[in-house]
PDB file of N, CA and C in Angstrom:
ATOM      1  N   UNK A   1      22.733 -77.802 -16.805  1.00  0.00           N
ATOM      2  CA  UNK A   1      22.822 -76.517 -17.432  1.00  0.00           C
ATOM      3  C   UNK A   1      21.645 -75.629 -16.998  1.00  0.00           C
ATOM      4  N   UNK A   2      20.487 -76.007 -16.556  1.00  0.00           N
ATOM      5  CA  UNK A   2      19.653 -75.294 -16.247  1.00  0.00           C
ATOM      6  C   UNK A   2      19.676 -74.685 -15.183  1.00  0.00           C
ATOM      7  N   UNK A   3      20.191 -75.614 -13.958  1.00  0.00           N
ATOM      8  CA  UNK A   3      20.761 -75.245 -13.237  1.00  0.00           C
ATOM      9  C   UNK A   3      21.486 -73.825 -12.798  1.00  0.00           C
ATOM     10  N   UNK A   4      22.725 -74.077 -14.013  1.00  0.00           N
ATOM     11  CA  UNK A   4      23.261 -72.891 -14.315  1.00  0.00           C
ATOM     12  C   UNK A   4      22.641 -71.502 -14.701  1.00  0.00           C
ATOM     13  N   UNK A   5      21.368 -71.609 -15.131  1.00  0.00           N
ATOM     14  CA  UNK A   5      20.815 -71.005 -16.241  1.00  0.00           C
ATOM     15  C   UNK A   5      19.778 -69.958 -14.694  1.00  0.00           C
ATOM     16  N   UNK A   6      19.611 -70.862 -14.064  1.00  0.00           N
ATOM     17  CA  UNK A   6      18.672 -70.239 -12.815  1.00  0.00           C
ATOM     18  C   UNK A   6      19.396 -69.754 -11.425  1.00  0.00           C
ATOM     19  N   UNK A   7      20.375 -70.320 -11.383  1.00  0.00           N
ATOM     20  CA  UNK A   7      21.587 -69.350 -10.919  1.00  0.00           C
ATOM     21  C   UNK A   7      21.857 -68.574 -11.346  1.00  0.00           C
ATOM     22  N   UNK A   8      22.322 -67.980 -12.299  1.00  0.00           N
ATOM     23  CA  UNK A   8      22.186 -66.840 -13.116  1.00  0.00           C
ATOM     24  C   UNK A   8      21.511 -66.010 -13.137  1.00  0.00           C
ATOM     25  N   UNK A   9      20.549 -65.757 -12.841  1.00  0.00           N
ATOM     26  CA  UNK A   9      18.886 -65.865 -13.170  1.00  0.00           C
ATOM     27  C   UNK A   9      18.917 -64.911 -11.797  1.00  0.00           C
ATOM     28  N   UNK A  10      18.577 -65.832 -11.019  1.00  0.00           N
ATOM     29  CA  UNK A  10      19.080 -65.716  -9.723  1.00  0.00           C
ATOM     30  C   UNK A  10      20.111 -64.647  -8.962  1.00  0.00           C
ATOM     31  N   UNK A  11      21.227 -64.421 -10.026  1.00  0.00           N
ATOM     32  CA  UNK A  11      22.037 -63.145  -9.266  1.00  0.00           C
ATOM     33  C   UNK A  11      21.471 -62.303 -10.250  1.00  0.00           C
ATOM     34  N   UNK A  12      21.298 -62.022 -11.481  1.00  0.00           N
ATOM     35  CA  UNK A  12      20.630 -61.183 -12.214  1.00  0.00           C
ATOM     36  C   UNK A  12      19.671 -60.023 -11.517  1.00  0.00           C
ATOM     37  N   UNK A  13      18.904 -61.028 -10.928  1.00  0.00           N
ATOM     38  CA  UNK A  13      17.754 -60.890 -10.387  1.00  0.00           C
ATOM     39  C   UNK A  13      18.430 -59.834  -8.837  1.00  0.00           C
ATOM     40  N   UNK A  14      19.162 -60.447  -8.195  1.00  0.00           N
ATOM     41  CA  UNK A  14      19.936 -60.085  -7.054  1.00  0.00           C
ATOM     42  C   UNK A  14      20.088 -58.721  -7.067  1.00  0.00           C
ATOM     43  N   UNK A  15      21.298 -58.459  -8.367  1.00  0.00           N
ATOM     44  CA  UNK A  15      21.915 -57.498  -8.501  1.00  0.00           C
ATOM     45  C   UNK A  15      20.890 -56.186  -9.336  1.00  0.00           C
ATOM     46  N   UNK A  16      19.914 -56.781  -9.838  1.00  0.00           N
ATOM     47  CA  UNK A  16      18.850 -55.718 -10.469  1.00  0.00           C
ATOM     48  C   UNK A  16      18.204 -55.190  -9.271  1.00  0.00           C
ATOM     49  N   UNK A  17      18.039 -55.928  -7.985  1.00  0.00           N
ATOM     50  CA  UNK A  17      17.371 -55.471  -6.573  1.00  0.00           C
ATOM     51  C   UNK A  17      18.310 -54.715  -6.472  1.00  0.00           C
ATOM     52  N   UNK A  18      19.645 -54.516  -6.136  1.00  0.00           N
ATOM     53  CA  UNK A  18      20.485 -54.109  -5.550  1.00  0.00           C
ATOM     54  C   UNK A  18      20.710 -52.828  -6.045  1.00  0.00           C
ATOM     55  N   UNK A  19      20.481 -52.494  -7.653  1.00  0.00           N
ATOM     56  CA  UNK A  19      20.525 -51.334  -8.171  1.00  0.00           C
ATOM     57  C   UNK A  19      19.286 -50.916  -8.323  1.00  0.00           C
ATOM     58  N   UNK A  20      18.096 -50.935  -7.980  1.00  0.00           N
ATOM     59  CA  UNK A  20      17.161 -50.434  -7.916  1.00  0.00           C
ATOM     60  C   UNK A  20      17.190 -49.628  -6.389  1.00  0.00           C
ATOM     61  N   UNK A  21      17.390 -50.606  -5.183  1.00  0.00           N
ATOM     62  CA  UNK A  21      17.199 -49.999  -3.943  1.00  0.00           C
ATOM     63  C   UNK A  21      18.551 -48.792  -4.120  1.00  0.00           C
ATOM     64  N   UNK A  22      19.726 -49.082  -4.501  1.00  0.00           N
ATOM     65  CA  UNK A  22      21.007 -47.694  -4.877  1.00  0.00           C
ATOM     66  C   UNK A  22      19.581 -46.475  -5.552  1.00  0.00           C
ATOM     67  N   UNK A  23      19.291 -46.581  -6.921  1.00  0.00           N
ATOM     68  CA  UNK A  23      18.407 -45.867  -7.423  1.00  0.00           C
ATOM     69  C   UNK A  23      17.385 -45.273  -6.050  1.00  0.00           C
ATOM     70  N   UNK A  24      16.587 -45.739  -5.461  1.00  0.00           N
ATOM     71  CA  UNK A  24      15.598 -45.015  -4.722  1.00  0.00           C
ATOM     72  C   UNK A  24      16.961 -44.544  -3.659  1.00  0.00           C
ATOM     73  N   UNK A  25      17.712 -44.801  -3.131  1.00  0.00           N
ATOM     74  CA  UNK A  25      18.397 -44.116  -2.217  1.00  0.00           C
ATOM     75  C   UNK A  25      18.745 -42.907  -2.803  1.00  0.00           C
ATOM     76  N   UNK A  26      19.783 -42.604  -4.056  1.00  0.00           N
ATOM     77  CA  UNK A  26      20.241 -41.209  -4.503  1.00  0.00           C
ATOM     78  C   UNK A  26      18.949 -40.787  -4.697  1.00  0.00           C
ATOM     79  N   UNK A  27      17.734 -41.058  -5.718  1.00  0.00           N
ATOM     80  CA  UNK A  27      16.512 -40.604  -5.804  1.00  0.00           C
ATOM     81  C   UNK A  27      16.207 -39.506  -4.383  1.00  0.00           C
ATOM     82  N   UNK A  28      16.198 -40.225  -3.135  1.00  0.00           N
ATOM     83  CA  UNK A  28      15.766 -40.027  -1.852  1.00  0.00           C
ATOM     84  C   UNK A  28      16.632 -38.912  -1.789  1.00  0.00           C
ATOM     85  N   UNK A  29      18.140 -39.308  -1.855  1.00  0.00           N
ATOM     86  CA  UNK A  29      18.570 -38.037  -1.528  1.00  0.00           C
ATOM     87  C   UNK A  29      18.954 -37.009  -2.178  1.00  0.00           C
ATOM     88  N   UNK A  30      18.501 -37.148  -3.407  1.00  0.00           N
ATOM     89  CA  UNK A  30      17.883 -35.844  -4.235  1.00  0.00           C
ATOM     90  C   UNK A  30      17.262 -35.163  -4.060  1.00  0.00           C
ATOM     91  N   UNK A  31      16.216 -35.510  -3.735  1.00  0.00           N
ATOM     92  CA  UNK A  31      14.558 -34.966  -3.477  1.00  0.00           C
ATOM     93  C   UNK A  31      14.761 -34.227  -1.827  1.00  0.00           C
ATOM     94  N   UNK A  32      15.652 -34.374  -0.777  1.00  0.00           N
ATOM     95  CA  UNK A  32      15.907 -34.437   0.201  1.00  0.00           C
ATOM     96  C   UNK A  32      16.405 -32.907  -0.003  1.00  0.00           C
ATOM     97  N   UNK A  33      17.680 -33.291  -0.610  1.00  0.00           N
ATOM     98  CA  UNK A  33      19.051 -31.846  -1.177  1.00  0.00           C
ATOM     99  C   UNK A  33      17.544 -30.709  -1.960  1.00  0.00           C
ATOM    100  N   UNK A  34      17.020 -31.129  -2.684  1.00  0.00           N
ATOM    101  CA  UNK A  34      15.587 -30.344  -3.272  1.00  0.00           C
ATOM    102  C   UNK A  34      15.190 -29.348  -2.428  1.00  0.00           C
ATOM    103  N   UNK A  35      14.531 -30.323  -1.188  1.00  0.00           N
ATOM    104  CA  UNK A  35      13.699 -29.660  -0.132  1.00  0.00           C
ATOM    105  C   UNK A  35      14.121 -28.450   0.680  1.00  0.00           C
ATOM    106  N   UNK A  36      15.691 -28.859   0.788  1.00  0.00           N
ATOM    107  CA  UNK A  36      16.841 -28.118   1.697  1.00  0.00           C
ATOM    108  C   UNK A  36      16.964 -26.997   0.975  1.00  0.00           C
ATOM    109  N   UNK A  37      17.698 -26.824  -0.511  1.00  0.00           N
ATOM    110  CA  UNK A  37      17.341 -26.190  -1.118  1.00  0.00           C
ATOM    111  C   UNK A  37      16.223 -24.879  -1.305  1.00  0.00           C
ATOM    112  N   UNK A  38      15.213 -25.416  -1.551  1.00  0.00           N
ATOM    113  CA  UNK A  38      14.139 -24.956  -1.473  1.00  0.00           C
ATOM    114  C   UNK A  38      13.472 -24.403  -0.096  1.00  0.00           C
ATOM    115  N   UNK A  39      14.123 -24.626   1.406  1.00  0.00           N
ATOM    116  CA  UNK A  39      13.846 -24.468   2.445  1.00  0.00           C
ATOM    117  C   UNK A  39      14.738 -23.192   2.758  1.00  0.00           C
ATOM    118  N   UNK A  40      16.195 -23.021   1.752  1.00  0.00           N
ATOM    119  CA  UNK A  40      17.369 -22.275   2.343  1.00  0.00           C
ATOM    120  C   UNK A  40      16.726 -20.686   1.303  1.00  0.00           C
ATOM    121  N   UNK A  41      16.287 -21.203  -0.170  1.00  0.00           N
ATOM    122  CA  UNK A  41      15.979 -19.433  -0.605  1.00  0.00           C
ATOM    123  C   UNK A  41      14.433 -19.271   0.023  1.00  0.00           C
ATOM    124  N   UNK A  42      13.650 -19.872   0.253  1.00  0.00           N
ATOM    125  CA  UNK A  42      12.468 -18.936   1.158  1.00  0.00           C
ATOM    126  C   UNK A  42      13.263 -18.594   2.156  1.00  0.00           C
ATOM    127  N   UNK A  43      13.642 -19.004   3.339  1.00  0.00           N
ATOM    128  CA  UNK A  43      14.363 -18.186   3.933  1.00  0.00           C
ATOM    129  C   UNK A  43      14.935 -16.612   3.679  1.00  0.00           C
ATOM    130  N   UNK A  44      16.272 -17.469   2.501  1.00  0.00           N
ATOM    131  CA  UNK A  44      16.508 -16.061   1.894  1.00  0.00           C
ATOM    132  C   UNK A  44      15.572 -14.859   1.472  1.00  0.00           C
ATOM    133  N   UNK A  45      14.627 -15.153   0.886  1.00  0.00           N
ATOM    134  CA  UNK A  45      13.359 -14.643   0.273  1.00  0.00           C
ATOM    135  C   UNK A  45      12.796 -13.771   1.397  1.00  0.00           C
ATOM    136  N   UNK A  46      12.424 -14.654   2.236  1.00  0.00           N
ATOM    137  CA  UNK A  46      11.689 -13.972   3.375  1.00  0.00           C
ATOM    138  C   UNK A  46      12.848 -12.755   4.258  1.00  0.00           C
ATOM    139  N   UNK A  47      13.883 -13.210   4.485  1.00  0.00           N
ATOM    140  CA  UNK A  47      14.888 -12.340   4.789  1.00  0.00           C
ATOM    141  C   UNK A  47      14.898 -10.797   4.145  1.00  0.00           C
ATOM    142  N   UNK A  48      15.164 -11.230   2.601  1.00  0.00           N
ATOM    143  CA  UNK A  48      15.290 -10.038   2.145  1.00  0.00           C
ATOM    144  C   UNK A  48      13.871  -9.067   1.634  1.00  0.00           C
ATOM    145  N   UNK A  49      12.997 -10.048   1.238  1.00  0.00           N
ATOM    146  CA  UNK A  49      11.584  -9.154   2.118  1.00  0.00           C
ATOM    147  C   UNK A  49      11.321  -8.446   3.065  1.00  0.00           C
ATOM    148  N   UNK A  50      12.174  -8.945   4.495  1.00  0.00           N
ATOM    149  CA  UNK A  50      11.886  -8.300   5.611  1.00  0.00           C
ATOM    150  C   UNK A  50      13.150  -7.050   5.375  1.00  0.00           C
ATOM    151  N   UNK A  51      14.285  -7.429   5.063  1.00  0.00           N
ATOM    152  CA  UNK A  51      14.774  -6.014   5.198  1.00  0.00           C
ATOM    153  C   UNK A  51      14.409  -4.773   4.470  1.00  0.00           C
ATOM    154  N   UNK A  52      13.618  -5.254   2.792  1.00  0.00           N
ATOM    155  CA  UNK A  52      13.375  -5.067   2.090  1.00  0.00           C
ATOM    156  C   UNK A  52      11.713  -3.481   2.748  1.00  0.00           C
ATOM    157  N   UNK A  53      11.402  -4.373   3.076  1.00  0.00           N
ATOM    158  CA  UNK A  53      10.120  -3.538   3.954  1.00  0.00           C
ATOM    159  C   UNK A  53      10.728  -2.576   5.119  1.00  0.00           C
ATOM    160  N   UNK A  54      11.882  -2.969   6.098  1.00  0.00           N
ATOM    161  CA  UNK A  54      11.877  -2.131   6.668  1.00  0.00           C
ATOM    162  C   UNK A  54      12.828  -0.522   6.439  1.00  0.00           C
ATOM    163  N   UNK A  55      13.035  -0.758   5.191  1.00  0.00           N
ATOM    164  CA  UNK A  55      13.293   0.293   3.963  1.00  0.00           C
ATOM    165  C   UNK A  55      12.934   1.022   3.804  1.00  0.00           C
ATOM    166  N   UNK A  56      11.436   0.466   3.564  1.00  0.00           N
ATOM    167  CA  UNK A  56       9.892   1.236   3.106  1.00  0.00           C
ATOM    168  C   UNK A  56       9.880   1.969   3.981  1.00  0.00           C
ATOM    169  N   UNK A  57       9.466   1.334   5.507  1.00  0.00           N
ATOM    170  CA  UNK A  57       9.380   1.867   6.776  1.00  0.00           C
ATOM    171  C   UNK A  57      10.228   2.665   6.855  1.00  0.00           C
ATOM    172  N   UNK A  58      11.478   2.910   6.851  1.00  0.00           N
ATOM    173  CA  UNK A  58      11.717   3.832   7.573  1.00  0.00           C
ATOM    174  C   UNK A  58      11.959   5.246   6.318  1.00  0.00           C
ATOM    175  N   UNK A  59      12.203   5.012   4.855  1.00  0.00           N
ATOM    176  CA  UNK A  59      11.619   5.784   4.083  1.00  0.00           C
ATOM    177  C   UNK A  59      10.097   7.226   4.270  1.00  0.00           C
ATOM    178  N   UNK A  60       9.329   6.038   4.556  1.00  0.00           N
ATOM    179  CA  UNK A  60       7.710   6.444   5.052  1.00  0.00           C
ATOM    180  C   UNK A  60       7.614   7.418   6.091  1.00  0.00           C
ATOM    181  N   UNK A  61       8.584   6.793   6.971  1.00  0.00           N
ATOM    182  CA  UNK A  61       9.319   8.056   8.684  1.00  0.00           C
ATOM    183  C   UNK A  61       9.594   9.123   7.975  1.00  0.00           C
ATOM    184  N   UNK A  62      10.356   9.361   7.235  1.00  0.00           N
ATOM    185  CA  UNK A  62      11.619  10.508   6.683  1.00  0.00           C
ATOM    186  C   UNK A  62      10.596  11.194   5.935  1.00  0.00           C
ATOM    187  N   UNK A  63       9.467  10.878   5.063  1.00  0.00           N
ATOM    188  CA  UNK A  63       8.682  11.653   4.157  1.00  0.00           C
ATOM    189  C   UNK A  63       7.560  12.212   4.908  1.00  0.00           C
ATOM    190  N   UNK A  64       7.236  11.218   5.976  1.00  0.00           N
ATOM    191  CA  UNK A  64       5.608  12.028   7.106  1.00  0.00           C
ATOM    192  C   UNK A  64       6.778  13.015   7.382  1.00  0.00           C
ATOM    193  N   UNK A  65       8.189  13.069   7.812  1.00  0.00           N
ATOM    194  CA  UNK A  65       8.805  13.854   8.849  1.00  0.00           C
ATOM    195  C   UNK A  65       8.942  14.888   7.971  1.00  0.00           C
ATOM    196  N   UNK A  66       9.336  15.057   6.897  1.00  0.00           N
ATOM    197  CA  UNK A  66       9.566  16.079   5.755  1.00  0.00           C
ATOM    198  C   UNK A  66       8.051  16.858   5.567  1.00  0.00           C
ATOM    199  N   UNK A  67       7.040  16.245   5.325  1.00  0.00           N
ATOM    200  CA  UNK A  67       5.569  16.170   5.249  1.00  0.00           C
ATOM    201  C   UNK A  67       4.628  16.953   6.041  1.00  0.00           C
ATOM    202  N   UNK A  68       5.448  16.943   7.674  1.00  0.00           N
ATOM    203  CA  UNK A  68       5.133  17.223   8.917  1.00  0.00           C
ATOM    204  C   UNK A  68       5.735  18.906   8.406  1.00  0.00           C
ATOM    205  N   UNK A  69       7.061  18.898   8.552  1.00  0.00           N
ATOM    206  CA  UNK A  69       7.729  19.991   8.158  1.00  0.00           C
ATOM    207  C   UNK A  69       7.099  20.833   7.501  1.00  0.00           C
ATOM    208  N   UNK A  70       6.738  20.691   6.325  1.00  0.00           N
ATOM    209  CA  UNK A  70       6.039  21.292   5.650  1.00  0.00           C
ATOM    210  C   UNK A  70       4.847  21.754   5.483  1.00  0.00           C
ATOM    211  N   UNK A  71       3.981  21.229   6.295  1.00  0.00           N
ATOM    212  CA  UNK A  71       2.780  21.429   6.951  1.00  0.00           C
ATOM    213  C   UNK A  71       3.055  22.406   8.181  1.00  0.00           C
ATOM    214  N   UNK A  72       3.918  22.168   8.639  1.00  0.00           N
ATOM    215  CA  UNK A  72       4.319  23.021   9.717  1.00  0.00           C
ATOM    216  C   UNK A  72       4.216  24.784   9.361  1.00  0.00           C
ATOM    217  N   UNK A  73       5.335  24.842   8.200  1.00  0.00           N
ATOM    218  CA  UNK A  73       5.818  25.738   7.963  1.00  0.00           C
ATOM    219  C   UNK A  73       4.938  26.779   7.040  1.00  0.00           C
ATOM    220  N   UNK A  74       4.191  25.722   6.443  1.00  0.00           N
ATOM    221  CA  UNK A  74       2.837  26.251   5.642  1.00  0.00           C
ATOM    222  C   UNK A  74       1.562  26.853   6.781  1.00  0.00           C
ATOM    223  N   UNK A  75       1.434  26.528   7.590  1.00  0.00           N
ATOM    224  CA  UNK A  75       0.887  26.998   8.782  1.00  0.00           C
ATOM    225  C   UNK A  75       0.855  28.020   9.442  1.00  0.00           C
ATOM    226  N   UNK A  76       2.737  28.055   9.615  1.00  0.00           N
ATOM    227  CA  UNK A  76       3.029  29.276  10.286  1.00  0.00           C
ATOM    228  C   UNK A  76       2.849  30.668   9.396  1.00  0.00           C
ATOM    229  N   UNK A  77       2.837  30.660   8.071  1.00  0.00           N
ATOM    230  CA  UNK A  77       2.903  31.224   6.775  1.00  0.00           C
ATOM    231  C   UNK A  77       1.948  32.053   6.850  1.00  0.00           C
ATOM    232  N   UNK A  78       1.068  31.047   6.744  1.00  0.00           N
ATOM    233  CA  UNK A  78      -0.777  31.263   7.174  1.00  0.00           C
ATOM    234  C   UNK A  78      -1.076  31.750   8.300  1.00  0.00           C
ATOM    235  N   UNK A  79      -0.735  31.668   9.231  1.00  0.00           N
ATOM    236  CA  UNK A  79      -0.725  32.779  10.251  1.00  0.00           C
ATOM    237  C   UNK A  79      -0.028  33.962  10.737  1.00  0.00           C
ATOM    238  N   UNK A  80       1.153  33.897  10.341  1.00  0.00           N
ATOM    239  CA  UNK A  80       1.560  35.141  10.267  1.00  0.00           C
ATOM    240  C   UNK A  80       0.884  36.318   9.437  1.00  0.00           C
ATOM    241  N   UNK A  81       0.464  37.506  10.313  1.00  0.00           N
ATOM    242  CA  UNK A  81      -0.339  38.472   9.025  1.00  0.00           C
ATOM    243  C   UNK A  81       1.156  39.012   8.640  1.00  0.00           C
ATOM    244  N   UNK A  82       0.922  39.386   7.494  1.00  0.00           N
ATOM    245  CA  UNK A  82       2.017  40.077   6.160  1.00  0.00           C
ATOM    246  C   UNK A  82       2.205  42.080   6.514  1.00  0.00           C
ATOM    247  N   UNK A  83       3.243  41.641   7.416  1.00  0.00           N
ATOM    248  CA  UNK A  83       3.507  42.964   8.693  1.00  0.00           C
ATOM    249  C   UNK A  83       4.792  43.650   7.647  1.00  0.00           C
ATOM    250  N   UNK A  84       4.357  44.365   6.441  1.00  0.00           N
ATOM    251  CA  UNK A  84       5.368  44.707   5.503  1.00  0.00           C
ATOM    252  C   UNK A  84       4.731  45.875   4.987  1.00  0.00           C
ATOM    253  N   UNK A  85       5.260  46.762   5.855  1.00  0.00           N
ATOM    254  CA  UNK A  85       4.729  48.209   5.524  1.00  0.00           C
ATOM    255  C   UNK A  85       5.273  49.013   4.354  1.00  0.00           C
ATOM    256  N   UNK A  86       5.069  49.948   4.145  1.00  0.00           N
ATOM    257  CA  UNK A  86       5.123  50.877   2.855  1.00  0.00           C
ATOM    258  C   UNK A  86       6.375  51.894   3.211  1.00  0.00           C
ATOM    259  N   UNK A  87       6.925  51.632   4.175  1.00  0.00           N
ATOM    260  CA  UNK A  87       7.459  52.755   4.880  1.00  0.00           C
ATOM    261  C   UNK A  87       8.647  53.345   3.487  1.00  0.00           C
ATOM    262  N   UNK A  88       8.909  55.023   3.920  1.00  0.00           N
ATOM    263  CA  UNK A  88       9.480  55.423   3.142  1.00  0.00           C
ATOM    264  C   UNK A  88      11.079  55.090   3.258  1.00  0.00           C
ATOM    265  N   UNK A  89      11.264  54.749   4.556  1.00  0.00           N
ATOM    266  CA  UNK A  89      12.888  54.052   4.887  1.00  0.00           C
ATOM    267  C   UNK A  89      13.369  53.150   3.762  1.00  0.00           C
ATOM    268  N   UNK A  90      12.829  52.095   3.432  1.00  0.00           N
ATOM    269  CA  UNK A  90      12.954  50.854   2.894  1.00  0.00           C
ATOM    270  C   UNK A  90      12.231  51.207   1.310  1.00  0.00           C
ATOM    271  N   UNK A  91      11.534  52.346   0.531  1.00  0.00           N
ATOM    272  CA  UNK A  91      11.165  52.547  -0.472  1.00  0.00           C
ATOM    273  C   UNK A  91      12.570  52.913  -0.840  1.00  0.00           C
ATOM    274  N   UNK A  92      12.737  52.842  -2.452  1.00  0.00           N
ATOM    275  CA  UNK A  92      13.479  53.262  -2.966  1.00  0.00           C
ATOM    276  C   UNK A  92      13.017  54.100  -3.899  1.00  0.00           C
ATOM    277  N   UNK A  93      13.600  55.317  -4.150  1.00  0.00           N
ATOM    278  CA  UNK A  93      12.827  56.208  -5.518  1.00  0.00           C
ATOM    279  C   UNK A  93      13.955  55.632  -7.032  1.00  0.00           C
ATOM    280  N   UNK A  94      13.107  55.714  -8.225  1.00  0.00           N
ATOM    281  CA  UNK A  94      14.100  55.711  -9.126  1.00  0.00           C
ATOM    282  C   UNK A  94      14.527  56.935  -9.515  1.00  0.00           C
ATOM    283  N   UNK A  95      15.519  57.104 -10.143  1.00  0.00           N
ATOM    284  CA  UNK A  95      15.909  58.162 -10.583  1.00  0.00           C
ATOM    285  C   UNK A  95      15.413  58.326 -11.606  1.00  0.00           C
ATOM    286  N   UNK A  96      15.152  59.597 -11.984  1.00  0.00           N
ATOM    287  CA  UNK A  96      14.416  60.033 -13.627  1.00  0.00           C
ATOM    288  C   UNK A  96      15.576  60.380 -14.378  1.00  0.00           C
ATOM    289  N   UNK A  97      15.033  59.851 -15.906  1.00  0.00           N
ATOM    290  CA  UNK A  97      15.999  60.206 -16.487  1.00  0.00           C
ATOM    291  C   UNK A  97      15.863  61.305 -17.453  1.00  0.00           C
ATOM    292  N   UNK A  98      16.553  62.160 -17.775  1.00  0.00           N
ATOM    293  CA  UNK A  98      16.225  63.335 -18.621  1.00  0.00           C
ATOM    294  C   UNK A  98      16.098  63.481 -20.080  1.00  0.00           C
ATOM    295  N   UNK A  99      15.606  63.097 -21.184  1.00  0.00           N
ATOM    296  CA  UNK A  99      16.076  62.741 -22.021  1.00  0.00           C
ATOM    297  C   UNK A  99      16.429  63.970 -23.200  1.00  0.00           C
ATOM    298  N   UNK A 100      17.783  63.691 -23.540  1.00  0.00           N
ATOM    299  CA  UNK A 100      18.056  64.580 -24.388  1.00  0.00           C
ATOM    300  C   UNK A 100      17.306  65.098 -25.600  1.00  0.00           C
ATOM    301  N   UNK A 101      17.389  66.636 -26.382  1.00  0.00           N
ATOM    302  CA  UNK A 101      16.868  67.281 -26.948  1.00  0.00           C
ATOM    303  C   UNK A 101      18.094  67.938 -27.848  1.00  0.00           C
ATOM    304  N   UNK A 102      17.706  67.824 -28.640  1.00  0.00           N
ATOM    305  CA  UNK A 102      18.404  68.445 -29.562  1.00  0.00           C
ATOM    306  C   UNK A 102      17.894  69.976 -29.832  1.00  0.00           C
ATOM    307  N   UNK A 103      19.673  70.433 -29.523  1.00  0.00           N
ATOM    308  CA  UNK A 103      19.239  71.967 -29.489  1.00  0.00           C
ATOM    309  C   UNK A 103      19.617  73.227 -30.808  1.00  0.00           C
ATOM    310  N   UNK A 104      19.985  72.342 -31.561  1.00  0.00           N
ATOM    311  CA  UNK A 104      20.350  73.120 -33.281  1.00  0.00           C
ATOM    312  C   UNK A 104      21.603  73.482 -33.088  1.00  0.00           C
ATOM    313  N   UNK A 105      22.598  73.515 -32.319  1.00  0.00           N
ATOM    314  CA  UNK A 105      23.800  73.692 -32.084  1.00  0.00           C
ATOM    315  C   UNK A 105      25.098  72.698 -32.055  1.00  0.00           C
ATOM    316  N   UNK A 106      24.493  71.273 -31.315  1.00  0.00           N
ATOM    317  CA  UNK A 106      25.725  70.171 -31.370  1.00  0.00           C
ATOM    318  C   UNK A 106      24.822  69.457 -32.670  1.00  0.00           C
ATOM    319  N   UNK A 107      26.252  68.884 -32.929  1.00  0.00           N
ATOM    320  CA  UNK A 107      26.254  67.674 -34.396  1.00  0.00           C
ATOM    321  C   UNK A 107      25.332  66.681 -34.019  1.00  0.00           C
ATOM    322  N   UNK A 108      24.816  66.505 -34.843  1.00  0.00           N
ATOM    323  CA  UNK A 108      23.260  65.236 -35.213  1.00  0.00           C
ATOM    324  C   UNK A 108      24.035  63.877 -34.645  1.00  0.00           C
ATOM    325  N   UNK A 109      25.737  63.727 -35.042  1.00  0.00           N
ATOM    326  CA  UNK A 109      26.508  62.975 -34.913  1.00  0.00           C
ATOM    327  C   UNK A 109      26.310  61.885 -33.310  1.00  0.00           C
ATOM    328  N   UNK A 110      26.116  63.103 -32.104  1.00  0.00           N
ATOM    329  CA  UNK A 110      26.226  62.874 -31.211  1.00  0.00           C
ATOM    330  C   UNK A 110      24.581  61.945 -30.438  1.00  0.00           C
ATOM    331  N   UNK A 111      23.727  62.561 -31.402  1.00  0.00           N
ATOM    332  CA  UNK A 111      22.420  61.347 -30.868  1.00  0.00           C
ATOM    333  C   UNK A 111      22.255  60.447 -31.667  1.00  0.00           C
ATOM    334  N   UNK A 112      22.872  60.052 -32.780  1.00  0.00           N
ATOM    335  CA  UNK A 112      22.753  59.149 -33.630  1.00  0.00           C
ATOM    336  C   UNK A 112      22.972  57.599 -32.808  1.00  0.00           C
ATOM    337  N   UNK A 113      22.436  56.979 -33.113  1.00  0.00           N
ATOM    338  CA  UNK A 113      22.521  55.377 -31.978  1.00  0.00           C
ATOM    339  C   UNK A 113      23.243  54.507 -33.024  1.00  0.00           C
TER     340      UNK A 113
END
């Protein structure tokens, strides 16, 4: 019977190896799938960082270029002297207006507001 008892014993023993080395294998290739994982969003990460920046960049183009523009135009502003004469062509006169008087003859009716 003891015999029996250490045979037993014996595959016990076997089959507890056998599921331990299973255990470190999925373990392994857990930690493996992890890495991959973890290897595939930096990637991603870094990807969309980079498009992410060249956004900025070319944003940054469009505002010096707007920037430029405007500096430009502020310039020319500033140098142009202000060639806007008085001339009587381009004056306009207003018209005067006359204002009524009451002359003791028409009804009060008629300037009343």
């Amino acid at each position: 019977m003891e015999k029996g008892q250490e045979e037993m014993k014996g595959l016990i023993d076997e089959v507890k190896g056998e599921v331990q080395r299973k255990i470190d294998e999925v373990e392994e290739k857990v930690q493996m799938k992890i890495e991959d994982v973890k290897s595939e969003v930096k990637g991603k990460f870094e990807e969309v960082e980079h498009k992410v920046q060249g956004k900025i960049e070319e944003v940054e183009h469009k505002v010096q270029g707007k920037i430029g523009d405007i500096e430009r135009r502020l310039s020319e502003l500033e140098v142009r002297p202000f060639s806007f004469s008085a001339s009587q062509e381009f004056m306009h006169s207003r018209p005067t207006i006359k204002s009524l008087t009451f002359d003791g003859q028409t009804s009060w009716t008629v300037f009343k507001t």
